[in-house]
N, C-alpha and C. Protein backbone atom coordinates (compact mmCIF):
# COMPACT_ATOMS: atom_id res chain seq x y z
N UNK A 1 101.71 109.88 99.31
CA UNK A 1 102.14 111.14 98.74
C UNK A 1 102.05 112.21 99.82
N UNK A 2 103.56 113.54 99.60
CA UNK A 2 103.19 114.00 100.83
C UNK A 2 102.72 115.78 100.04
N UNK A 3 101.97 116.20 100.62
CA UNK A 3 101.94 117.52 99.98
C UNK A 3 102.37 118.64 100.90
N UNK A 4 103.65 120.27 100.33
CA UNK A 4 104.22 120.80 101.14
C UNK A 4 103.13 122.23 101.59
N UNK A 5 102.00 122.24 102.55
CA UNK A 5 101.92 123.38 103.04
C UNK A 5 102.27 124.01 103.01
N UNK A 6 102.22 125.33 102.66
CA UNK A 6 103.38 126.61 103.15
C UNK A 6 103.02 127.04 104.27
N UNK A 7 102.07 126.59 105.23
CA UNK A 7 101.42 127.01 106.35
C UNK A 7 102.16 126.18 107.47
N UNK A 8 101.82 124.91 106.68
CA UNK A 8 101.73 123.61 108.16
C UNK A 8 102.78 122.61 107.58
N UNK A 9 103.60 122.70 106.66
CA UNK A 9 104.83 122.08 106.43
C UNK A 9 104.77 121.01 105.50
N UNK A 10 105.06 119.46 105.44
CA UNK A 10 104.71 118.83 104.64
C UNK A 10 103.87 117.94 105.60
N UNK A 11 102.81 117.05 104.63
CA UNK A 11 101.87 116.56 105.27
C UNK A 11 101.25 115.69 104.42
N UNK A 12 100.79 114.46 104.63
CA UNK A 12 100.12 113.55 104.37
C UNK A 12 99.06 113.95 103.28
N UNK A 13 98.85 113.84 101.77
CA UNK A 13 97.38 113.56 101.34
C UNK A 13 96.27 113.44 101.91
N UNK A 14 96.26 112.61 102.55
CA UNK A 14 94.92 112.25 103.12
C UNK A 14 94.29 113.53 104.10
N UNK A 15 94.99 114.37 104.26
CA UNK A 15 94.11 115.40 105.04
C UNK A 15 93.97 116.24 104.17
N UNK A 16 94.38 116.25 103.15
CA UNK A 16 93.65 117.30 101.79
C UNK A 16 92.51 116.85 100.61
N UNK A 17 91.93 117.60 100.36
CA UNK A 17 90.53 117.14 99.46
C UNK A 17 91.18 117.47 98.00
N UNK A 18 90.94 117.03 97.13
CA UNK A 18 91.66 117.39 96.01
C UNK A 18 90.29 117.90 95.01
N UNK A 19 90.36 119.09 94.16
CA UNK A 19 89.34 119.91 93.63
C UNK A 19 89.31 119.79 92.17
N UNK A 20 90.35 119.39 91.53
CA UNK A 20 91.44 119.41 90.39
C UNK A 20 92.43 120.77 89.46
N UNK A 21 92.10 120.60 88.19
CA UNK A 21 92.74 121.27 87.67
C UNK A 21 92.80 122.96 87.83
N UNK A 22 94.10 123.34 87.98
CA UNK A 22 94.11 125.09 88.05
C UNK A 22 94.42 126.21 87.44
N UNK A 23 94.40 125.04 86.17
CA UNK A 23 94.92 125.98 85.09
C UNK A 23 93.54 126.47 84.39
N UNK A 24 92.00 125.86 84.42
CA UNK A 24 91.23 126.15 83.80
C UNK A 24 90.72 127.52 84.10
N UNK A 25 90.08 128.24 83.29
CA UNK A 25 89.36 129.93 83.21
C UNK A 25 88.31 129.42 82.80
N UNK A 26 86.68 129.74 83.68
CA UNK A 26 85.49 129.84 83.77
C UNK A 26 85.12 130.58 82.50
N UNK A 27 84.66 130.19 81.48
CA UNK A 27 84.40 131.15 80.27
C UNK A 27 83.02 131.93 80.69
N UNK A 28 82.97 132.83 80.13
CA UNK A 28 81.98 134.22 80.51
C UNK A 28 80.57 133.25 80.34
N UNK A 29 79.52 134.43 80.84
CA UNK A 29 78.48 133.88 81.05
C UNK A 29 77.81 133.63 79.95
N UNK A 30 77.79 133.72 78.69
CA UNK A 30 77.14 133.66 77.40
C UNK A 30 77.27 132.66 76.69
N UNK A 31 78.64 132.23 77.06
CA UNK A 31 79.24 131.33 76.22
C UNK A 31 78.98 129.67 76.45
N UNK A 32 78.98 128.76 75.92
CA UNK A 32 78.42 127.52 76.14
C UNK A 32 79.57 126.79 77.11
N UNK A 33 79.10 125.87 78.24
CA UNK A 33 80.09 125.04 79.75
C UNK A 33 80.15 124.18 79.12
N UNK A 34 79.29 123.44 77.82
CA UNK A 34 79.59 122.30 77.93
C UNK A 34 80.99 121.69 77.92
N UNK A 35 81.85 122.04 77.14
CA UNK A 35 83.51 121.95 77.28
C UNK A 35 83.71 122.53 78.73
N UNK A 36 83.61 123.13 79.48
CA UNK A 36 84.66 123.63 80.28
C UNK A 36 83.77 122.80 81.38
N UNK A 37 82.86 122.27 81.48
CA UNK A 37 81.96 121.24 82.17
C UNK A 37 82.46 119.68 82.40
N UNK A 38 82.50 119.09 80.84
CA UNK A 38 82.51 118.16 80.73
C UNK A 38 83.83 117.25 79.95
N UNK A 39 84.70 118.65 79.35
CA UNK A 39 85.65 117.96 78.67
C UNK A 39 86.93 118.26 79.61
N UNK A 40 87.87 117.58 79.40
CA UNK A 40 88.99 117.80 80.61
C UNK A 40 90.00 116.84 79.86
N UNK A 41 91.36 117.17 79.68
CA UNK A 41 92.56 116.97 78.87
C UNK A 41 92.86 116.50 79.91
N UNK A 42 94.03 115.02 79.75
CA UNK A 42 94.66 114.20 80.58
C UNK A 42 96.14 114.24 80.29
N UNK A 43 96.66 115.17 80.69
CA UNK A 43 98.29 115.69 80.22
C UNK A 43 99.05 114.89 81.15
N UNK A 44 100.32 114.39 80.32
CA UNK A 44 101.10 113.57 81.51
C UNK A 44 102.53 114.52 81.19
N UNK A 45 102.70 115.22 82.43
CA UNK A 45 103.46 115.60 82.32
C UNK A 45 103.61 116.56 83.86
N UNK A 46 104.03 118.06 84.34
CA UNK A 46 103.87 119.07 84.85
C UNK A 46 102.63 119.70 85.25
N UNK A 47 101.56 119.67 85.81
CA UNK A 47 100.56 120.30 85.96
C UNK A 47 100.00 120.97 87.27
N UNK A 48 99.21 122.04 87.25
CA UNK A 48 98.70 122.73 88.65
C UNK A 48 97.97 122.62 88.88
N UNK A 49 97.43 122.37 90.44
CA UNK A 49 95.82 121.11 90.96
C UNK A 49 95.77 121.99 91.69
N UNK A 50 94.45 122.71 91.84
CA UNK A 50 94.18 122.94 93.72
C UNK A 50 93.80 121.90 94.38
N UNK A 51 94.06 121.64 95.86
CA UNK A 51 94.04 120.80 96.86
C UNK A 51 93.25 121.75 98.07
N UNK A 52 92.03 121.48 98.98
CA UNK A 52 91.95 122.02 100.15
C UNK A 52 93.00 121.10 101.42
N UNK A 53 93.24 121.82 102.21
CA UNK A 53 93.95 121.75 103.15
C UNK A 53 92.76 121.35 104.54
N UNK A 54 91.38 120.74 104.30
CA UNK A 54 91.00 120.20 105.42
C UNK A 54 91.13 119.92 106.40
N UNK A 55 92.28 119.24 106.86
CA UNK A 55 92.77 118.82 108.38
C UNK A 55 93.66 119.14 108.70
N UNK A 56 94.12 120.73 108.34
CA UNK A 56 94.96 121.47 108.92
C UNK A 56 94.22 122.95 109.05
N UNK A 57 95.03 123.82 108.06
CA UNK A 57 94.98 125.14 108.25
C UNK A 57 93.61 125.56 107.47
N UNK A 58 92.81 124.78 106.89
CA UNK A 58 91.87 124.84 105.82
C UNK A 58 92.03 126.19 104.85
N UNK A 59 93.13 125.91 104.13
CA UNK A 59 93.58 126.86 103.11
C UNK A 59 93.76 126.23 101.59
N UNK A 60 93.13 126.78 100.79
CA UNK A 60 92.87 126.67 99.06
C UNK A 60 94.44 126.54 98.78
N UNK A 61 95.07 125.33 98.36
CA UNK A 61 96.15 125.53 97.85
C UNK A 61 96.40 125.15 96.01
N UNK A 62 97.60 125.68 94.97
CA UNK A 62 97.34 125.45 93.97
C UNK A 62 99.27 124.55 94.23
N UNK A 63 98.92 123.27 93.71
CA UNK A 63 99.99 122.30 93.85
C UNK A 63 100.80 122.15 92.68
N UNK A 64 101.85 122.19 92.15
CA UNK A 64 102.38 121.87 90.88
C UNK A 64 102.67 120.44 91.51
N UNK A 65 102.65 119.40 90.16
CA UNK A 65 103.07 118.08 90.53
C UNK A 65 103.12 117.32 88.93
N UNK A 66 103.80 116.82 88.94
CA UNK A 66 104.21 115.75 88.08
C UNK A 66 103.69 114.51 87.70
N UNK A 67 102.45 114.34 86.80
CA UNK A 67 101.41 113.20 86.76
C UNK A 67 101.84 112.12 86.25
N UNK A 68 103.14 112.27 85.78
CA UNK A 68 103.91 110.77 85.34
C UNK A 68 104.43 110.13 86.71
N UNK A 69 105.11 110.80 87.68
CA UNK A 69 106.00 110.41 88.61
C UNK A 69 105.17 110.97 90.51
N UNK A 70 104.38 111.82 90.10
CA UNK A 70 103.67 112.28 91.27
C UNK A 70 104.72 112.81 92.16
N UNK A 71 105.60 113.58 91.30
CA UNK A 71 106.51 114.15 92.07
C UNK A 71 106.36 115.95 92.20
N UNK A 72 106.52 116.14 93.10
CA UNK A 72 105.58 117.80 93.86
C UNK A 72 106.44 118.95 94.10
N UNK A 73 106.36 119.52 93.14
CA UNK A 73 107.52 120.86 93.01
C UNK A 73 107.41 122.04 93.43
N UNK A 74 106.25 122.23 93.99
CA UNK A 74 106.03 123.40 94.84
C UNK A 74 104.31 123.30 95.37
N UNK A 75 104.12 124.56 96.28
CA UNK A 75 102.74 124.68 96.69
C UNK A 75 102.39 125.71 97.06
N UNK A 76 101.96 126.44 96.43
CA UNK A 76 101.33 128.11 97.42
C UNK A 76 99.93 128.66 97.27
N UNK A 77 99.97 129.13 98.76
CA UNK A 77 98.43 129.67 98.58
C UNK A 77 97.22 130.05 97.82
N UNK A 78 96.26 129.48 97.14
CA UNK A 78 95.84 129.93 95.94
C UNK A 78 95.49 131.33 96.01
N UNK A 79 95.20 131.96 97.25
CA UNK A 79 94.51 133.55 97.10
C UNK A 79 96.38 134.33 96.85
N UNK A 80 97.29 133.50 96.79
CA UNK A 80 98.36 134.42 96.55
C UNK A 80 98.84 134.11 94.92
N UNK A 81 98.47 133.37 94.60
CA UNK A 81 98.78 132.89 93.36
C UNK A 81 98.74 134.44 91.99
N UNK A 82 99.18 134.48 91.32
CA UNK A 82 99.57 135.39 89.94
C UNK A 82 98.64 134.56 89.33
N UNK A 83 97.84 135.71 88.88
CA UNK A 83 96.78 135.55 88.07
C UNK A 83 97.46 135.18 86.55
């Protein structure tokens, strides 16, 4: 699998660490982790992963990709990402 840098172009998996899902929100401090800890939905379909960029530019990226087909539709910086 190749993933597209917006830095360093497209590039091999293997020099990225994968972190997972980027769609999740840290619930406030009061509220109970155990769900946002331990439970985690297995959607097959469209989804957004951060990936570190380790053996390149070492930049936080958030990946859209396709978990049926592992097919990779975009990639941008996570500190640029829309909240």
């Amino acid at each position: 699998m190749r993933l597209p840098c917006p830095f360093c172009g497209d590039r091999d998996a293997q020099e990225f660490v994968y972190r997972g899902d980027a769609s999740l929100a840290r619930p406030s401090y009061d509220s109970d982790f155990h769900d946002y800890v331990y439970l985690r939905d297995n959607p097959a379909g469209v989804i957004t992963e951060h990936w570190y960029h380790a053996q390149g530019c070492r930049q936080w990226l958030v990946v859209t990709r396709d978990t049926r087909s592992h097919g990779i539709s975009g990639a941008v910086f996570a500190k640029d990402r829309e909240a």
